[in-house]
C-alpha atoms as a PDB file:
ATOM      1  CA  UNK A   1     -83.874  28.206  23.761  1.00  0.00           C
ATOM      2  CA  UNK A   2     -82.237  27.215  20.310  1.00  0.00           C
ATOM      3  CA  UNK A   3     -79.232  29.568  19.250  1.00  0.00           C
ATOM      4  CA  UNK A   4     -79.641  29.117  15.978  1.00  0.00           C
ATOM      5  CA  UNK A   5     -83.150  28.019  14.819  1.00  0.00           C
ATOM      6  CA  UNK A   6     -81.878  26.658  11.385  1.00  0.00           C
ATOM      7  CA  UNK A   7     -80.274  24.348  13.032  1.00  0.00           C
ATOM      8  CA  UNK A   8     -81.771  20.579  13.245  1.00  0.00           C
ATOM      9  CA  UNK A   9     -80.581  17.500  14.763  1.00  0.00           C
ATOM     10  CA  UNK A  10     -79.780  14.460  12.914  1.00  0.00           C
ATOM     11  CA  UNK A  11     -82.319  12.215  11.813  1.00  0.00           C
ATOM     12  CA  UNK A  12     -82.743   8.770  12.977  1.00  0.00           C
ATOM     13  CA  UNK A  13     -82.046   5.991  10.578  1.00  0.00           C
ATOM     14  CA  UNK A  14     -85.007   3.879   9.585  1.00  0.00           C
ATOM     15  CA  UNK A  15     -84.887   0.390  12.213  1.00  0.00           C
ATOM     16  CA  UNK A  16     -85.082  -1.960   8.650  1.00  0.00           C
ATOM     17  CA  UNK A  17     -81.881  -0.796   7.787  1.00  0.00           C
ATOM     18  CA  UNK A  18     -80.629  -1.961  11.212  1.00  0.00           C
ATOM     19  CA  UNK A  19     -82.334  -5.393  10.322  1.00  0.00           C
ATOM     20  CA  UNK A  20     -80.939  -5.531   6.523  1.00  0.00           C
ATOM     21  CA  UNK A  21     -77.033  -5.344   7.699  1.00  0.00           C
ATOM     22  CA  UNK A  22     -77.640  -7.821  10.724  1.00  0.00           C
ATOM     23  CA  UNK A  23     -79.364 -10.333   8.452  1.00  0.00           C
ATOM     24  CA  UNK A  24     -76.559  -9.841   5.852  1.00  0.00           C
ATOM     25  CA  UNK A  25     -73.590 -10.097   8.087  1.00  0.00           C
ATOM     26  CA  UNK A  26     -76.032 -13.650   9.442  1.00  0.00           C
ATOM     27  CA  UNK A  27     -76.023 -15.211   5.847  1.00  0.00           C
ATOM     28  CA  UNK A  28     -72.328 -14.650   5.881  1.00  0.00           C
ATOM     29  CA  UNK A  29     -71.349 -16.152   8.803  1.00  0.00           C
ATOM     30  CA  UNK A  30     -73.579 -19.311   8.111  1.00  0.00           C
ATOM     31  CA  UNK A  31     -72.005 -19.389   4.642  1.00  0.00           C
ATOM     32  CA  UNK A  32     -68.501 -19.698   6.185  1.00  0.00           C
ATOM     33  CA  UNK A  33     -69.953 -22.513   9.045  1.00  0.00           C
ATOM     34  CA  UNK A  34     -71.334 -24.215   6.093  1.00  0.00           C
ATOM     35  CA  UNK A  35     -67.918 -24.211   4.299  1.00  0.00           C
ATOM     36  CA  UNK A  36     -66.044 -24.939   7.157  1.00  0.00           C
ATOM     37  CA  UNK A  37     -68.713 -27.662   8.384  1.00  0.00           C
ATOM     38  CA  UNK A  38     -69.454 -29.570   5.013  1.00  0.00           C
ATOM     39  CA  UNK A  39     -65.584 -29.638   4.317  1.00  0.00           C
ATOM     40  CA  UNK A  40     -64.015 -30.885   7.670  1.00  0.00           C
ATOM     41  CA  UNK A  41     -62.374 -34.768   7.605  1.00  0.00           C
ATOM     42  CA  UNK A  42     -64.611 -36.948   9.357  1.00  0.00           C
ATOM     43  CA  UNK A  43     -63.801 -37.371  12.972  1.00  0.00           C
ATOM     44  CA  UNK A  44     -61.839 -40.587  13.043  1.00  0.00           C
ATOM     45  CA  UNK A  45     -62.459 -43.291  16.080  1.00  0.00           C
ATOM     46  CA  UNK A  46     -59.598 -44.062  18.817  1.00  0.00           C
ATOM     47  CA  UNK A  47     -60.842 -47.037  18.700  1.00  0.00           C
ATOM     48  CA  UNK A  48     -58.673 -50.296  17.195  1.00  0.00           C
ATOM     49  CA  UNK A  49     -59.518 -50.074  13.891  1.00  0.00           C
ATOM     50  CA  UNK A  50     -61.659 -53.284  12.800  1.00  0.00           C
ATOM     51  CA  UNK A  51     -60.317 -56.429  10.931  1.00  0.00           C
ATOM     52  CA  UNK A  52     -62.050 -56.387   7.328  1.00  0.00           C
ATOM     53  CA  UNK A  53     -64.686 -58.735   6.587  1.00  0.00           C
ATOM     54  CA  UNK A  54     -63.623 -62.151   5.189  1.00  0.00           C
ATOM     55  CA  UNK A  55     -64.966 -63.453   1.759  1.00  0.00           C
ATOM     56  CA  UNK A  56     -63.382 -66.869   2.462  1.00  0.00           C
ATOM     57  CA  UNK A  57     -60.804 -67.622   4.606  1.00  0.00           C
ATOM     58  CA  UNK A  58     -60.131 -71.237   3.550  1.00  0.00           C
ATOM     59  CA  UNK A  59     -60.470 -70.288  -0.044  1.00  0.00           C
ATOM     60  CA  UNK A  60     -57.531 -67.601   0.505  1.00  0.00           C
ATOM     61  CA  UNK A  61     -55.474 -70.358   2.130  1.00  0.00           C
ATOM     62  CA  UNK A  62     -56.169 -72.778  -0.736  1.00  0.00           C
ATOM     63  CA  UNK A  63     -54.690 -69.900  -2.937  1.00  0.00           C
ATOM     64  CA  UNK A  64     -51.561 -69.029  -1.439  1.00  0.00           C
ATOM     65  CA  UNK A  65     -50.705 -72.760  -0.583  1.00  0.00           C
ATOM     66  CA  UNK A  66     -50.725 -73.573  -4.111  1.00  0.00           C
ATOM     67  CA  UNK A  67     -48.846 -70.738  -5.185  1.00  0.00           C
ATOM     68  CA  UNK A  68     -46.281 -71.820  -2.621  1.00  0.00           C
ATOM     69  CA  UNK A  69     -46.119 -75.706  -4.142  1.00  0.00           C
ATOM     70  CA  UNK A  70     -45.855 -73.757  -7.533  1.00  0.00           C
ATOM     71  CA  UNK A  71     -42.609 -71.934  -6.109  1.00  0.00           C
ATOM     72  CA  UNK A  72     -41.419 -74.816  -4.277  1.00  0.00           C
ATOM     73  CA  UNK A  73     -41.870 -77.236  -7.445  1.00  0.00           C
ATOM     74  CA  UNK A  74     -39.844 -74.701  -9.998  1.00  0.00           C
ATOM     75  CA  UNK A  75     -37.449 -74.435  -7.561  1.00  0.00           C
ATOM     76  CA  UNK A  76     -36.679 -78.157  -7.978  1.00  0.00           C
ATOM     77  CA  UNK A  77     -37.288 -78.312 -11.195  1.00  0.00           C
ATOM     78  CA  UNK A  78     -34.196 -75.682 -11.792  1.00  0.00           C
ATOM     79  CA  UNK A  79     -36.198 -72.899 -13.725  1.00  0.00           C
ATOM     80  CA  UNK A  80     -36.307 -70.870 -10.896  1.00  0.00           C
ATOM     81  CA  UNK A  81     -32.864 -70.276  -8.628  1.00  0.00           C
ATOM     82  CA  UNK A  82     -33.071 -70.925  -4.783  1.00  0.00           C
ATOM     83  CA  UNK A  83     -32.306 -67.481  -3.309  1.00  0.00           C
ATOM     84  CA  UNK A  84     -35.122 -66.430  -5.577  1.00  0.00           C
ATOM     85  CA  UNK A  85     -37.481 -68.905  -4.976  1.00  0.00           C
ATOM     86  CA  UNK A  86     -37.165 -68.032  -1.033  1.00  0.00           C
ATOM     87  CA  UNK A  87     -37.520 -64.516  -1.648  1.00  0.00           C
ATOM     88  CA  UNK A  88     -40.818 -65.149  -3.912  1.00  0.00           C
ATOM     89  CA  UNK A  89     -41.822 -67.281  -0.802  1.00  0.00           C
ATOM     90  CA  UNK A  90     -41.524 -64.962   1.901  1.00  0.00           C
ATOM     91  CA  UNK A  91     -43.141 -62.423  -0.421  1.00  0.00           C
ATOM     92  CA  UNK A  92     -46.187 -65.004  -1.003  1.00  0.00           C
ATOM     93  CA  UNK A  93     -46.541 -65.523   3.026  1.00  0.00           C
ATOM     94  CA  UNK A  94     -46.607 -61.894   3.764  1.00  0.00           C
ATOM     95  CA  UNK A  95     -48.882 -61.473   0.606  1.00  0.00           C
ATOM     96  CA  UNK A  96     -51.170 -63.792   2.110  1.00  0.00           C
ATOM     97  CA  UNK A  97     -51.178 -61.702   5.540  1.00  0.00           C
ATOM     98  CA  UNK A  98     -51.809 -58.596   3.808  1.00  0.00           C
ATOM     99  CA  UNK A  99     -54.994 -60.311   2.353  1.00  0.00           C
ATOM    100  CA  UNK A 100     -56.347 -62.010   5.246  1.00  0.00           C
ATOM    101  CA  UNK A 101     -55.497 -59.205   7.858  1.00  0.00           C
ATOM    102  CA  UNK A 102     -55.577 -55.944   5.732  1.00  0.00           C
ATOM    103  CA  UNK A 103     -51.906 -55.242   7.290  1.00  0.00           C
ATOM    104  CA  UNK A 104     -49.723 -54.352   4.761  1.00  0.00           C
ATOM    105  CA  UNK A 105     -47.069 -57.231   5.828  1.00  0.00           C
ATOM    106  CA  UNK A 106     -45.166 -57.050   2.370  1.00  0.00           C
ATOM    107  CA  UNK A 107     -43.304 -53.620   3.525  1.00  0.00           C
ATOM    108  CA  UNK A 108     -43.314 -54.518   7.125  1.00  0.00           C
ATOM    109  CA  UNK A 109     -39.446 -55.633   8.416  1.00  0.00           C
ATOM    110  CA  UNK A 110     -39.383 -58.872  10.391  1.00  0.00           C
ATOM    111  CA  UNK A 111     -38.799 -56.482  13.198  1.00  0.00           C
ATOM    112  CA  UNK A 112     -42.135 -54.908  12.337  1.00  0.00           C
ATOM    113  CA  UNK A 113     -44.197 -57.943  12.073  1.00  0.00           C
ATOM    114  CA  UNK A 114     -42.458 -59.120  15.556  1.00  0.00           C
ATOM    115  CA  UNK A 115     -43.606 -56.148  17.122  1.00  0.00           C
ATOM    116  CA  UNK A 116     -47.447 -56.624  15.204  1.00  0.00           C
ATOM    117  CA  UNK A 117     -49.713 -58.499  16.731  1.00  0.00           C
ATOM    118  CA  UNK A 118     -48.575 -61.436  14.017  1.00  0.00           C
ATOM    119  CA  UNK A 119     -46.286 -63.953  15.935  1.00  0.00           C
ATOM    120  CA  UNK A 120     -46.950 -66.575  13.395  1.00  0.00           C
ATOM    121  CA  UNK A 121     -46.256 -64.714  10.217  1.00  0.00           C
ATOM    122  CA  UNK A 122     -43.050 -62.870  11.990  1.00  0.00           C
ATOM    123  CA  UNK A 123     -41.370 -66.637  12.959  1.00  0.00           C
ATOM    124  CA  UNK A 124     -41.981 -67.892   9.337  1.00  0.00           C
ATOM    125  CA  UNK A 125     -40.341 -64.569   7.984  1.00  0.00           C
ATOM    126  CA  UNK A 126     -37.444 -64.872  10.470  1.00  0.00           C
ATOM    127  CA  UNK A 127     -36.844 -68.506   9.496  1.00  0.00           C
ATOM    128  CA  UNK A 128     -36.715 -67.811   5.445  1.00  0.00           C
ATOM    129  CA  UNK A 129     -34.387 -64.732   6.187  1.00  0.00           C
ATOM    130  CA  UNK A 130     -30.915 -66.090   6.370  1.00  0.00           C
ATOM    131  CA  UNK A 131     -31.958 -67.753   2.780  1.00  0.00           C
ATOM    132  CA  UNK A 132     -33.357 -64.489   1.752  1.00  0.00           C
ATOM    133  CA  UNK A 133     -30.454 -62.362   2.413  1.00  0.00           C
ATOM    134  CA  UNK A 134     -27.459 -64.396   4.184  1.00  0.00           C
ATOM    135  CA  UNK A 135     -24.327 -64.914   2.339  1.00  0.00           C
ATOM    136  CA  UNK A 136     -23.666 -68.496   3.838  1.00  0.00           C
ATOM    137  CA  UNK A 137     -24.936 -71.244   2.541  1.00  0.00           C
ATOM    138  CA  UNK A 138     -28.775 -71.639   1.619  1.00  0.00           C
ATOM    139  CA  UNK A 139     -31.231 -73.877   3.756  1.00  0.00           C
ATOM    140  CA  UNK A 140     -33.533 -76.033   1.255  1.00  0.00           C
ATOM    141  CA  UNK A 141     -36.331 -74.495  -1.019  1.00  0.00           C
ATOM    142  CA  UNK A 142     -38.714 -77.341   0.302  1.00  0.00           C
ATOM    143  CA  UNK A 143     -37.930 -76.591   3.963  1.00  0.00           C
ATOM    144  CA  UNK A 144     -38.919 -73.029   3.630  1.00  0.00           C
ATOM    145  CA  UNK A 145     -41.778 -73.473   1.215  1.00  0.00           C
ATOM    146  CA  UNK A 146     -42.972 -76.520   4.321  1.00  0.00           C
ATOM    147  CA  UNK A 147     -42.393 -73.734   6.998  1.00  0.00           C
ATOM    148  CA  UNK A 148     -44.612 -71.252   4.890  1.00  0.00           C
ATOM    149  CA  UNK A 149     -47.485 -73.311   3.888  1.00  0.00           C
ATOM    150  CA  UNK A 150     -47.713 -74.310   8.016  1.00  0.00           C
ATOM    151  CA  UNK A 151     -48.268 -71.101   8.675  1.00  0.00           C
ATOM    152  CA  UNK A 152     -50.314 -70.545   6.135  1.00  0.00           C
ATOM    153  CA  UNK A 153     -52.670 -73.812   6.861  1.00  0.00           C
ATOM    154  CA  UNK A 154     -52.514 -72.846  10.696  1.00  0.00           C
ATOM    155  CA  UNK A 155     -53.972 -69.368  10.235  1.00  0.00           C
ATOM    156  CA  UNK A 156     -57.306 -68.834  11.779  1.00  0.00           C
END
């Protein structure tokens, strides 16, 4: 028997209610997978990364071997002094790497391209360095602008 017959027991909660907080607390959770999905970087591949597409190779040559005649011909001329003139040539040659390769070769060290798969590139560099940056005497213009342009012409 009930002591005290004014006394009632609580009353169930309707089973939509139930429903309405589930699907609510659902909507947030896919609203922060959404976020978290749509703004993630894209998985990147460990594979090597691929050499860019071409427009034309021999073109690209034709370029930079003219711009090297062009340093190599105001260098005799006299407009255009012979420690300069090698640095605008090494410049050119790892110019013309960066174009054909998509390595950025201009702020690579000769140490850097030795170590990059670029063993033509790094032997031209290491050739035109003592006229780059030595303080003896400087080899000739037309040398260096002859070892450039071979690698240049022997790139495949």
């Amino acid at each position: 028997m009930q002591a005290d017959p004014g006394f009632y027991g609580p009353l169930p909660y309707n089973p939509a209610w139930v429903w309405c907080g589930a699907a609510i607390l659902a909507l947030v959770a896919g609203w922060y997978a959404y976020l978290w999905w749509s703004t993630r970087a894209a998985p990147t591949s460990l594979a090597a990364p691929t050499r860019p597409a071409l427009t034309d190779l021999p073109a690209l040559k034709a370029a930079y071997l003219q711009r090297i005649q062009d340093v190599d011909r105001d260098a005799a001329a006299g407009t255009l002094e012979a420690r300069a003139a090698h640095q605008q040539i090494s410049l050119l040659l790892r110019g013309f790497v960066r174009d054909a390769t998509g390595v950025d070769a201009t702020r690579m060290t000769q140490q850097d391209l030795a170590q990059h798969p670029l063993p033509a590139a790094a032997d031209a560099v290491e050739a035109l360095y003592p006229a780059e940056f030595g303080p003896g005497p400087l080899a000739s213009v037309g040398a260096s602008a002859a070892r450039a342009a071979a690698a240049v012409r022997t790139w495949n």
